[in-house]
Protein backbone atom coordinates (compact mmCIF):
# COMPACT_ATOMS: atom_id res chain seq x y z
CA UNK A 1 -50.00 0.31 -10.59
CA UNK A 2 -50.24 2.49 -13.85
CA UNK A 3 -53.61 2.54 -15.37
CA UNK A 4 -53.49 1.65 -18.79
CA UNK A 5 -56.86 0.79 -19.78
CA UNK A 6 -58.40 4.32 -20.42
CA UNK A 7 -55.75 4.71 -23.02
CA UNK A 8 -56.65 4.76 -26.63
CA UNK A 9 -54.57 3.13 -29.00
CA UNK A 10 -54.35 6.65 -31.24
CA UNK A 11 -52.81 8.09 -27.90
CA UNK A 12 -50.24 4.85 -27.70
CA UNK A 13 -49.25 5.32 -31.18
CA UNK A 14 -48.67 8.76 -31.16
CA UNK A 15 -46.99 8.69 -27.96
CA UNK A 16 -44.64 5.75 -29.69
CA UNK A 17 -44.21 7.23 -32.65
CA UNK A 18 -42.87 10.65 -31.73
CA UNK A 19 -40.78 8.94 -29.02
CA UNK A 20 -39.10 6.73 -31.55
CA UNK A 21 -38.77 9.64 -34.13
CA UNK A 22 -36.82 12.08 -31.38
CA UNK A 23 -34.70 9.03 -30.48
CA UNK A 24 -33.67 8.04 -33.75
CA UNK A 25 -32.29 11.60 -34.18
CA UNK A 26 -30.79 11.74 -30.96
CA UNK A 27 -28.75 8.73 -31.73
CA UNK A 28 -27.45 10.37 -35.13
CA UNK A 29 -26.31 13.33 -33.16
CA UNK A 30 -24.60 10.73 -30.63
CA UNK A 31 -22.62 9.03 -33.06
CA UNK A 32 -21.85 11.87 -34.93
CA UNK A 33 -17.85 11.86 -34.38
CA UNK A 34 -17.89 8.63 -35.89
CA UNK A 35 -17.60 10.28 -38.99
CA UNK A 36 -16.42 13.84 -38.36
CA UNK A 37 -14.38 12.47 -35.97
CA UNK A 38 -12.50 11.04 -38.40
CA UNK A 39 -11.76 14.24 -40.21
CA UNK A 40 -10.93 15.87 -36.79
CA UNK A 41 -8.40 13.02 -36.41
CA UNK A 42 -6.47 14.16 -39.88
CA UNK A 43 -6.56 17.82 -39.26
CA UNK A 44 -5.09 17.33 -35.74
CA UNK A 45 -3.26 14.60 -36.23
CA UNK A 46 -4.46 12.11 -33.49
CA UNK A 47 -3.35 8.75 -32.83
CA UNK A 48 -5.90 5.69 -32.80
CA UNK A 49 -6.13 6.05 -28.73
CA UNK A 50 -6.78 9.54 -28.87
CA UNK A 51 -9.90 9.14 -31.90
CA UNK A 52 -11.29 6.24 -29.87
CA UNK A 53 -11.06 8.64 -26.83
CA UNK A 54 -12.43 11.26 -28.91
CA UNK A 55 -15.78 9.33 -30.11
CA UNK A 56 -16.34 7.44 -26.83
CA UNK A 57 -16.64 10.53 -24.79
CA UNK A 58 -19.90 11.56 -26.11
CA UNK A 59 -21.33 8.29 -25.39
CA UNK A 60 -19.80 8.60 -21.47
CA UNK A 61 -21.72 11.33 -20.58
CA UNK A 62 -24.59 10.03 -22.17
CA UNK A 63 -23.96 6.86 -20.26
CA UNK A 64 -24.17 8.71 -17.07
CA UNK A 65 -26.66 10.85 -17.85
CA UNK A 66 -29.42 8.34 -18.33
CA UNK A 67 -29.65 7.21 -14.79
CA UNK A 68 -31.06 11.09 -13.16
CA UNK A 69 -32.78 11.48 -16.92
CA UNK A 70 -34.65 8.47 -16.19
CA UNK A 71 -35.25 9.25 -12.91
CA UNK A 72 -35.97 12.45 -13.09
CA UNK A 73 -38.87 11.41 -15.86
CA UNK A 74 -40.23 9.07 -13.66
CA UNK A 75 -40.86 11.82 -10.99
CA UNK A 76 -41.75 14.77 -13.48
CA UNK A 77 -42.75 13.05 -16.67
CA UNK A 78 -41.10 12.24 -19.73
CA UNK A 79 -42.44 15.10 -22.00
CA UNK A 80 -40.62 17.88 -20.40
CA UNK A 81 -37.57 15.97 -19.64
CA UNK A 82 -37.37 14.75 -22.92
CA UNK A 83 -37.93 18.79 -24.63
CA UNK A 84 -35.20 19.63 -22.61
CA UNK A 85 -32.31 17.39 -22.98
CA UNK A 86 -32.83 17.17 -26.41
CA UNK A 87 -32.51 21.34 -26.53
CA UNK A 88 -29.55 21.19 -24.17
CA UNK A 89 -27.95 18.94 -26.91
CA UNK A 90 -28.83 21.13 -29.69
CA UNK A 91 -26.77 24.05 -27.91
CA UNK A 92 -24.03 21.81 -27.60
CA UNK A 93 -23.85 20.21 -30.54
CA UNK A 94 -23.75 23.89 -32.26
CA UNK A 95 -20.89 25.02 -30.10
CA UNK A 96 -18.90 22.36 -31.17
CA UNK A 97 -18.51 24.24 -34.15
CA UNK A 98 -15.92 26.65 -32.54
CA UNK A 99 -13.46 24.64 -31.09
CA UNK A 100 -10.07 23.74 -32.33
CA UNK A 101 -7.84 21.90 -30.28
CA UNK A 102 -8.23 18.55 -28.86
CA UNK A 103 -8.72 19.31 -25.21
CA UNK A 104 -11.85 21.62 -25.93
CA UNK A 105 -12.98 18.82 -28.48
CA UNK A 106 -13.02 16.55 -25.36
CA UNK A 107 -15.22 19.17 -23.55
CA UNK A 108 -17.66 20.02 -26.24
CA UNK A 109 -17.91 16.26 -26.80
CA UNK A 110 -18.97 15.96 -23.05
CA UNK A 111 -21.85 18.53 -23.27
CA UNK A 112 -22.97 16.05 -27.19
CA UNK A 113 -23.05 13.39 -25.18
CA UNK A 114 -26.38 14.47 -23.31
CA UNK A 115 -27.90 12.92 -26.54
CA UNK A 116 -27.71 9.73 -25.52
CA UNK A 117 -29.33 9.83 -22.00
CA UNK A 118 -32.43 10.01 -24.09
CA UNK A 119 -32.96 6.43 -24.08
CA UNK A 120 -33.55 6.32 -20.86
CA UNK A 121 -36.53 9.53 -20.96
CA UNK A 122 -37.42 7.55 -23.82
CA UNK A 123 -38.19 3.74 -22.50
CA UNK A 124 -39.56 5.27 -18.94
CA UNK A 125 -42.20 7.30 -21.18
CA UNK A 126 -43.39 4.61 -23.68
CA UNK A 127 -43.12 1.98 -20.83
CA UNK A 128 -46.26 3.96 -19.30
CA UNK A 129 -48.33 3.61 -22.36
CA UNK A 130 -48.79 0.38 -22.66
CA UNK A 131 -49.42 -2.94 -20.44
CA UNK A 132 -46.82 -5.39 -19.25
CA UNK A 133 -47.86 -8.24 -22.25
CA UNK A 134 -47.09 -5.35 -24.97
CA UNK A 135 -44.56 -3.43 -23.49
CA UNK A 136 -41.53 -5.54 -25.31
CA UNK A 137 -43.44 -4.84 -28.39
CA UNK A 138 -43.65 -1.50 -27.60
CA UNK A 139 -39.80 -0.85 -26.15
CA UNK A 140 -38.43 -2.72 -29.53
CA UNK A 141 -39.92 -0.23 -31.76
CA UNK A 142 -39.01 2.66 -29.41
CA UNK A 143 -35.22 0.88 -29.58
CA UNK A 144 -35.17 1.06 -33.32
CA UNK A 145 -34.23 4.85 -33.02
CA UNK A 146 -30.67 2.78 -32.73
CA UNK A 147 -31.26 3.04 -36.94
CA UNK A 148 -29.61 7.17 -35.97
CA UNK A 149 -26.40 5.36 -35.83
CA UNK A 150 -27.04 3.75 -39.37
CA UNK A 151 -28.29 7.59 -40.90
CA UNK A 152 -24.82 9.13 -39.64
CA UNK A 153 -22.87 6.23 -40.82
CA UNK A 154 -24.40 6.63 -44.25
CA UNK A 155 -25.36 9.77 -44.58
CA UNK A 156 -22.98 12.25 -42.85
CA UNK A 157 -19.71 11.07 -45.16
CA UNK A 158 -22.01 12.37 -47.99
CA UNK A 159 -23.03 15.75 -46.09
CA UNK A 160 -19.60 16.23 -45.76
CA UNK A 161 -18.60 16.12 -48.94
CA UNK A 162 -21.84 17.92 -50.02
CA UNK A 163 -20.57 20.57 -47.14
CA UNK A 164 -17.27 20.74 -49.14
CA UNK A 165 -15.66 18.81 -46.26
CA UNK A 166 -16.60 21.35 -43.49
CA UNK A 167 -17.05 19.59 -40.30
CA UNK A 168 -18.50 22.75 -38.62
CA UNK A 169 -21.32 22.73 -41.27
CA UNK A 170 -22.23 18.93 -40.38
CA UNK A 171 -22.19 19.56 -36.79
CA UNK A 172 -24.82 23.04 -37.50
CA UNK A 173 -26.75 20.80 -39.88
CA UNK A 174 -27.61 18.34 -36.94
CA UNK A 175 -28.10 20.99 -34.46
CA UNK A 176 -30.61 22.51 -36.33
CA UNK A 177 -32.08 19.03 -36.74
CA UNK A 178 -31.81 18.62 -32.98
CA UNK A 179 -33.64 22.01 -32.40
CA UNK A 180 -37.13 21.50 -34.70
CA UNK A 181 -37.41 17.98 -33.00
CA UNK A 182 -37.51 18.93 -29.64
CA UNK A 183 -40.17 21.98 -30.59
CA UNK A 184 -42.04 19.35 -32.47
CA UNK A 185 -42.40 16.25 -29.99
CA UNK A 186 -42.96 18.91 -27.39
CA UNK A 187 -46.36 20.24 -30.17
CA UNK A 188 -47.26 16.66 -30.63
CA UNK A 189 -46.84 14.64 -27.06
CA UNK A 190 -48.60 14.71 -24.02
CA UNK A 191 -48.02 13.75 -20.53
CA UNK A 192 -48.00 9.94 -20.20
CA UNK A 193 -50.86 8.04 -18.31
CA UNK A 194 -49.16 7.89 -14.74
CA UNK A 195 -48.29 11.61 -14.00
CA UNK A 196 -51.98 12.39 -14.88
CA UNK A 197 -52.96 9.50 -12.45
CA UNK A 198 -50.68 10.72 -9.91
CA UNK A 199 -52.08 14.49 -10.20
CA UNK A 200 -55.38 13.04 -10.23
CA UNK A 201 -54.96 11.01 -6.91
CA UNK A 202 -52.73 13.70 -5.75
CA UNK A 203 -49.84 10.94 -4.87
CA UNK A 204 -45.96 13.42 -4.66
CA UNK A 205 -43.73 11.36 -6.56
CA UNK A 206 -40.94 9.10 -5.09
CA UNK A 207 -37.59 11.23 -3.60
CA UNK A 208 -34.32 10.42 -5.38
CA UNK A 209 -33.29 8.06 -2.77
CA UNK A 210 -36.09 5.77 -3.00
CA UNK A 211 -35.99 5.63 -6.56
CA UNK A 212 -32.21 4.00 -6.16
CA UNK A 213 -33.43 1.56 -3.88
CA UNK A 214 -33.91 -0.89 -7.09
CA UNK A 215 -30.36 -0.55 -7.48
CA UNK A 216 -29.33 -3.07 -4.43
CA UNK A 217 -30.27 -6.48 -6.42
CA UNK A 218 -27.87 -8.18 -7.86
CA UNK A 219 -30.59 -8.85 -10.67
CA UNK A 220 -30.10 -5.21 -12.08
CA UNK A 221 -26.42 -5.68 -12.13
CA UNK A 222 -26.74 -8.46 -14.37
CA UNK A 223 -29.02 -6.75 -16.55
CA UNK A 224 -26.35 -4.16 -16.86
CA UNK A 225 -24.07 -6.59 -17.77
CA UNK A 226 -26.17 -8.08 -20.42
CA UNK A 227 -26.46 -4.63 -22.00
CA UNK A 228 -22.60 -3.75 -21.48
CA UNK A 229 -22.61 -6.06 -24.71
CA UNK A 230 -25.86 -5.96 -26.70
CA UNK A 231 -25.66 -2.28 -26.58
CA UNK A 232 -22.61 -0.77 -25.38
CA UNK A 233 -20.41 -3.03 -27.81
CA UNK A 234 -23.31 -2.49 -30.84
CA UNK A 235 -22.39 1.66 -30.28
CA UNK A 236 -18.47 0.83 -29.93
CA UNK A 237 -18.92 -0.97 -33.12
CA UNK A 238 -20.92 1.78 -34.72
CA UNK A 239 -18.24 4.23 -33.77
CA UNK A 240 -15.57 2.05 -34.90
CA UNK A 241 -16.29 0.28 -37.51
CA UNK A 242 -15.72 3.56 -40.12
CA UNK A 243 -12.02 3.71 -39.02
CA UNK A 244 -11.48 -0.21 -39.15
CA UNK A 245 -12.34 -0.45 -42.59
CA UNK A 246 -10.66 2.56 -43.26
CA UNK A 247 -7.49 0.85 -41.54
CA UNK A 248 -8.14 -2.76 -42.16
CA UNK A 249 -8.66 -2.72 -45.40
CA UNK A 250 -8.17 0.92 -47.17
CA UNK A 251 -11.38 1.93 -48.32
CA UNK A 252 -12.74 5.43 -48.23
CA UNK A 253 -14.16 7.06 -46.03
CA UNK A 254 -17.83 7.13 -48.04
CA UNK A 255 -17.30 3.37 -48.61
CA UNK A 256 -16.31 2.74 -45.01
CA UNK A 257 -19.45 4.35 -43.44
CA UNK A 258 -21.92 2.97 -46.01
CA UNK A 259 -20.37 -0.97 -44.89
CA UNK A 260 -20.23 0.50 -41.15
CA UNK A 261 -24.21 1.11 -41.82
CA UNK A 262 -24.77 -2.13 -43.05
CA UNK A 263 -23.37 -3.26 -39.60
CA UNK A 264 -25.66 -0.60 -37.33
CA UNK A 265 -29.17 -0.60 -39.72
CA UNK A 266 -29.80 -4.37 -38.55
CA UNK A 267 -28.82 -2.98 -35.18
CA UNK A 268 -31.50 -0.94 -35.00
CA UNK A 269 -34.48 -2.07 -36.97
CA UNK A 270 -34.71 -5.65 -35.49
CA UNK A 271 -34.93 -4.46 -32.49
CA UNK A 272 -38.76 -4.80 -32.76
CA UNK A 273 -38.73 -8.06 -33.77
CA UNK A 274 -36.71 -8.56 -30.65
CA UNK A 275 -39.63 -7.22 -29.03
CA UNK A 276 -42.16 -8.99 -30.39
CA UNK A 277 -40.20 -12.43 -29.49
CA UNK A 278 -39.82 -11.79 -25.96
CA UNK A 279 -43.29 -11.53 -25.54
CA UNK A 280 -43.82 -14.61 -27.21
CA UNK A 281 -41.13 -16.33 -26.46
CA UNK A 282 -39.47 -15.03 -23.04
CA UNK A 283 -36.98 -12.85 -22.85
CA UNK A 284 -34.44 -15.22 -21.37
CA UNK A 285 -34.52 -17.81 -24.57
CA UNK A 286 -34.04 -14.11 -26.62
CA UNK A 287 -30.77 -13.85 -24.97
CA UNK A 288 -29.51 -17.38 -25.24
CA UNK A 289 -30.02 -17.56 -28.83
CA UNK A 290 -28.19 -13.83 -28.44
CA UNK A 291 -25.42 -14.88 -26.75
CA UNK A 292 -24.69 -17.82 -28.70
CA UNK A 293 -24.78 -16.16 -31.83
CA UNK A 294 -22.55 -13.08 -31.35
CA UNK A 295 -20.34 -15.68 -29.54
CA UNK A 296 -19.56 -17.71 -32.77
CA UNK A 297 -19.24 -14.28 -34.67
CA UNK A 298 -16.86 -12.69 -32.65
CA UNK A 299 -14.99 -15.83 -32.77
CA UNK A 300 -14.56 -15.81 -36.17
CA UNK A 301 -13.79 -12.20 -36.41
CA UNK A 302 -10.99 -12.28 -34.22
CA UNK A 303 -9.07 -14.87 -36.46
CA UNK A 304 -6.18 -12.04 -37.45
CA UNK A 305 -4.56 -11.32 -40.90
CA UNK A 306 -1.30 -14.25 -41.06
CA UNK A 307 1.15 -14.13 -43.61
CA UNK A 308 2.44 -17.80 -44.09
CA UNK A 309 5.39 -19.54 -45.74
CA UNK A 310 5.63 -22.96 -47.29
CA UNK A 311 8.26 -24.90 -49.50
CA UNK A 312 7.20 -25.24 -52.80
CA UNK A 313 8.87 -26.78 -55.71
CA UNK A 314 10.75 -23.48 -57.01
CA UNK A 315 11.05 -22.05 -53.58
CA UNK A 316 9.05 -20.80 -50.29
CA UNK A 317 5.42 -19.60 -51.46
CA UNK A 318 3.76 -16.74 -49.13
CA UNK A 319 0.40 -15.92 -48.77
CA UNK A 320 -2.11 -14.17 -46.29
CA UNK A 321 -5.10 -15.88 -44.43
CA UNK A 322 -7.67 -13.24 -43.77
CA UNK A 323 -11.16 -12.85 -43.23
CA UNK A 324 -12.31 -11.52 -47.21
CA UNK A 325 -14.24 -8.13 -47.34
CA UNK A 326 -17.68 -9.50 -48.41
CA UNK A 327 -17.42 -11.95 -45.54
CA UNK A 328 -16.37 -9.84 -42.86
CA UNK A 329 -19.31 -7.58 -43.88
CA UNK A 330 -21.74 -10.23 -43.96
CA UNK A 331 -20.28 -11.38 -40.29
CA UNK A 332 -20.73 -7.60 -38.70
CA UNK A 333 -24.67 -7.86 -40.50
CA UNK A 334 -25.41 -11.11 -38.36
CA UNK A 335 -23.74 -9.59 -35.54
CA UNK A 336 -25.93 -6.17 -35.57
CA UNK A 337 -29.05 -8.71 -35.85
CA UNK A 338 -28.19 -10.75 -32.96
CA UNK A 339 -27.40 -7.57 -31.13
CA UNK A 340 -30.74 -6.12 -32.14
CA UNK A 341 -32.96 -8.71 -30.73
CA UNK A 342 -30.79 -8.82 -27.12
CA UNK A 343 -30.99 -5.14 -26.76
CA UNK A 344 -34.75 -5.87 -27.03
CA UNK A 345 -34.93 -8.60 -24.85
CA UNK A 346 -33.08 -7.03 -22.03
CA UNK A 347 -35.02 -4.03 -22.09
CA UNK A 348 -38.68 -6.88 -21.76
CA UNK A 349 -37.13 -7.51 -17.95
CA UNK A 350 -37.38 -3.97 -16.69
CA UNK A 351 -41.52 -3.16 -16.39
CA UNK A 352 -42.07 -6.49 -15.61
CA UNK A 353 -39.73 -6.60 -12.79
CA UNK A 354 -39.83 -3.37 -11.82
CA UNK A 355 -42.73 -1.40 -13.24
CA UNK A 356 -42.57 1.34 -10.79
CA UNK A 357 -38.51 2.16 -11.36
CA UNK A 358 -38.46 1.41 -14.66
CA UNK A 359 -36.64 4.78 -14.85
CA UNK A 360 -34.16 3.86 -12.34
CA UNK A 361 -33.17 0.78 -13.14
CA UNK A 362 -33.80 1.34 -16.70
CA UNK A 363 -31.51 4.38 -16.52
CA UNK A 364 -28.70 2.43 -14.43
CA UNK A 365 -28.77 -0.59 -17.24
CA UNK A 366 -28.70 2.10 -19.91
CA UNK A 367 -25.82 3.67 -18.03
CA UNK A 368 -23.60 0.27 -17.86
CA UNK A 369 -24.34 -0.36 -21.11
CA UNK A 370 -23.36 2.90 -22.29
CA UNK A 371 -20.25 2.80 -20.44
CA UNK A 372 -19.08 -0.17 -23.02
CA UNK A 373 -19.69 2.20 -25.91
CA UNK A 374 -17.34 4.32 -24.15
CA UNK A 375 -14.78 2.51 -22.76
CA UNK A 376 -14.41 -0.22 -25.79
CA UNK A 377 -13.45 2.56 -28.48
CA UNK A 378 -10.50 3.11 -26.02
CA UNK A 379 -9.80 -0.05 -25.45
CA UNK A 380 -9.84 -0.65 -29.25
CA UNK A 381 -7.34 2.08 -29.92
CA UNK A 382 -5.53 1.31 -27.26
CA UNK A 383 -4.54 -2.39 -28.33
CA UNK A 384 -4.28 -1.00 -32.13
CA UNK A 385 -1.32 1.27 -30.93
CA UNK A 386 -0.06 -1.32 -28.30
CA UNK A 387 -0.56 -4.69 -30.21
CA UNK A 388 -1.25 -3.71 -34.12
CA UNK A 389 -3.54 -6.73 -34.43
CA UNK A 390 -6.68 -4.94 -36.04
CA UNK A 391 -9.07 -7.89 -35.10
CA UNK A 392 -7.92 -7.75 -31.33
CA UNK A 393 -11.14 -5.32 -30.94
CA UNK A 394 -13.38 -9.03 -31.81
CA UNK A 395 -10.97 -11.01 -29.31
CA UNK A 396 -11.75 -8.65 -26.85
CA UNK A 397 -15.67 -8.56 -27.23
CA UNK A 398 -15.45 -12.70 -27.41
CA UNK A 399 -14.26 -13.01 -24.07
CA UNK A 400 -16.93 -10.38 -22.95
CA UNK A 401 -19.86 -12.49 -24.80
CA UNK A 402 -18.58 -15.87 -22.89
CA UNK A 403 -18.71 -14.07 -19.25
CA UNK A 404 -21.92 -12.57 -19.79
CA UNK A 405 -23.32 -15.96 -21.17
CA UNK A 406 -21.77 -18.00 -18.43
CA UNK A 407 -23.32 -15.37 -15.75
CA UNK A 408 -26.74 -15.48 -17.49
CA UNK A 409 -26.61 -19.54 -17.03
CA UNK A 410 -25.34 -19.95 -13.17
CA UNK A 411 -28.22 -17.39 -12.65
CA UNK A 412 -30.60 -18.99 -14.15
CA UNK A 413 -29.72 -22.31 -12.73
CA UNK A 414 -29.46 -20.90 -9.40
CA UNK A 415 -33.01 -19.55 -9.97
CA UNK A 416 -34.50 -23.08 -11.16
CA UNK A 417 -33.01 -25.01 -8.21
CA UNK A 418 -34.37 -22.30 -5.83
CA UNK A 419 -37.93 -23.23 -7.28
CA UNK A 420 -37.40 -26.41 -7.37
CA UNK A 421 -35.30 -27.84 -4.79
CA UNK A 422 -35.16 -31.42 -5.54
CA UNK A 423 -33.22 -30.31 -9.02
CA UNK A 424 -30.42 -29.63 -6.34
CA UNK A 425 -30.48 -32.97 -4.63
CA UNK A 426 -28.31 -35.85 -5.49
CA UNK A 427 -30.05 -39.14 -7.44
CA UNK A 428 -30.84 -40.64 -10.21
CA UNK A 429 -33.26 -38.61 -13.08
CA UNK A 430 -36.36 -40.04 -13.15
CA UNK A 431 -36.41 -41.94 -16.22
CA UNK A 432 -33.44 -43.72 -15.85
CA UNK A 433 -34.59 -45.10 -12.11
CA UNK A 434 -37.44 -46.32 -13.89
CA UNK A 435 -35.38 -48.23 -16.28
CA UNK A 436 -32.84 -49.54 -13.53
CA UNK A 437 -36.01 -50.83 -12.00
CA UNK A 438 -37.23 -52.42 -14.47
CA UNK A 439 -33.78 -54.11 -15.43
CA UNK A 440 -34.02 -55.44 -11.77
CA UNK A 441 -37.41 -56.90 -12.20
């Protein structure tokens, strides 16, 4: 058991606030080819499968990444695991600059992607900080570093233009970026509370293998699950989003990623309030109300564009059903919120359930969920080019939100009869024998 209580509150703060700082510039560089990607797409002439290829890769390898980043700050501490991968991206986000055809882009995109295993580094150091009743508090704020997504969105279309539309001179921009934060949360962070305990006691940290052992309960898979949405879908989205409008509805490129960022900031800065209400509240009612919500959303959103013809009194009238612009805005805002506060709640399980693997299991929910930011982008590309319905991407993520709700309710079920047997037995509820009885009196 960590000890927490010889930690000052200047130390948790500081710890916090350098954590969320790194992260929320980590996620910029992460999303990055949502907007440069975009220019790549023009200059090479790329299909919609090959651009939603093209920005999901990054978020692949950070996917995978954030399961032996997690672990590997568990064993050795999140300070010099976090220096590092965020100086490993830095060199890769700076040789992106000299590639030029689409299977190097791939490659260099691979080697980007490291950005986003800092999520897991990220939640495994905070998580030590700070005791179990504070530590969804604590996790939302970390989370809001999801806000990187909304800074690229909004303000990388204007770098660009600022650049005079050099892609290479966005990509140095953030590597630079990349660089001074690493040297500066290295200056300003220390080691967290349980490596000092453990060199104290003089306790070797878990192997590799027994850190996985987590990994065997079906719980963890359904966490995964959970996040394959909240998150993975909320980073599809944020990668998307800039070439929907773009397609959907013909707006520049400026315009697109300024709406797209309307979409991604309530992604991100909720996320404490998510927090916050799964310590008060419990984590599973976080995720109904979740669940529910981006189910009625997505719903809506996947109503597609229908031209219609009826007989009028000088002939057949047409017109188009569609979802209007300021709506369909206002719909991806509520859907970013909703998101927000499940990423959050998700995230509460993880040191309560499993405070000493929270980088393990934290780092194999982070990879699930980052496996739907990559593999959703190609899936949404792929049914543009196969299907040309541009709201098929909402159809897709409706059916997702309806298995992961219907999961989260068997479980939970399954859970209350196992506490409480008699829920599982056969009869009448109690209230209602007690009115049959006293009809028969």
């Amino acid at each position: 058991m960590i000890d927490t209580h010889s930690v000052t509150s200047t130390e948790q703060t500081r710890a916090l606030s350098i954590s969320t700082l790194a992260f929320t510039v980590c996620f910029a560089v992460w999303t990055i080819f949502a907007i440069i990607g975009v220019k790549i797409k023009a200059d090479l002439g790329l299909n919609d499968t090959q651009f939603g290829i093209l920005v999901a890769t990054p978020v692949l390898t950070g996917s995978l990444s954030r399961l032996f980043l997690g672990i590997w700050a568990d064993q050795y501490g999140g300070r010099i695991i976090y220096t590092l991968q965020m100086l490993a991206t830095a060199v890769a986000v700076f040789l992106l600059t000299y590639v030029s055809t689409y299977p190097m882009f791939i490659v260099a995109a691979l080697g980007l992607g490291l950005a986003g295993g800092s999520f897991a580094v990220g939640i495994t150091y905070v998580s030590k900080w700070y005791p179990k009743e504070r530590q969804g508090t604590a996790l939302g704020i970390f989370g809001m570093g999801n806000v990187g997504a909304a800074v690229t969105n909004f303000g990388a279309p204007f770098l660009l233009i600022y650049m005079g539309g050099e892609w290479q001179a966005v990509a140095e921009v953030y590597a630079v970026v990349l660089l001074i934060t690493a040297i500066l949360f290295y200056l300003f962070s220390q080691n967290d509370p349980a490596l000092e305990q453990r060199k104290r006691e003089g306790i070797a940290h878990e192997s590799f293998a027994d850190q996985l052992k987590p990994l065997r309960h079906l719980q963890v898979w359904r966490f995964s699950l959970y996040y394959f949405f909240v998150f993975g879908a909320f980073v599809a989205l944020a990668l998307w989003l800039p070439r929907y409008y773009v397609g959907a509805y013909g707006l520049e490129l400026t315009t697109a990623g300024m709406l797209a960022a309307a979409y991604a900031l309530p992604g991100a800065v909720f996320r404490a309030l998510g927090g916050w209400l799964s310590d008060v509240f419990g984590a599973r009612a976080v995720m109904y109300w979740t669940f529910i919500a981006t189910f009625i959303v997505c719903f809506i959103l996947s109503y597609p564009a229908t031209d219609y013809v009826v007989a009028g009194i000088e002939g057949p009238i047409e017109f188009n059903i569609t979802i209007p612009l300021e709506l369909f805005v206002f719909l991806t805002v509520v859907l970013g919120f909703f998101m927000s506060l499940g990423k959050a709640a998700v995230y509460k399980h993880i040191p309560v359930y499993y405070p000493d693997h929270v980088g393990s299991v934290g780092g194999i929910v982070g990879l699930i969920g980052g496996l739907g930011g990559f593999f959703l982008p190609v899936a949404f590309g792929f049914m543009n080019d196969t299907i040309g319905v541009w709201t098929a991407c909402f159809m897709l993520l409706t059916i997702l939100i309806g298995i992961a709700l219907a999961w989260m309710h068997l479980a939970i079920r399954r859970l209350e009869r196992e506490k409480n047997p008699a829920l599982a037995q056969p009869g009448f509820l109690p209230e209602l024998e007690e009115i049959q009885r006293a009809e028969a009196n």
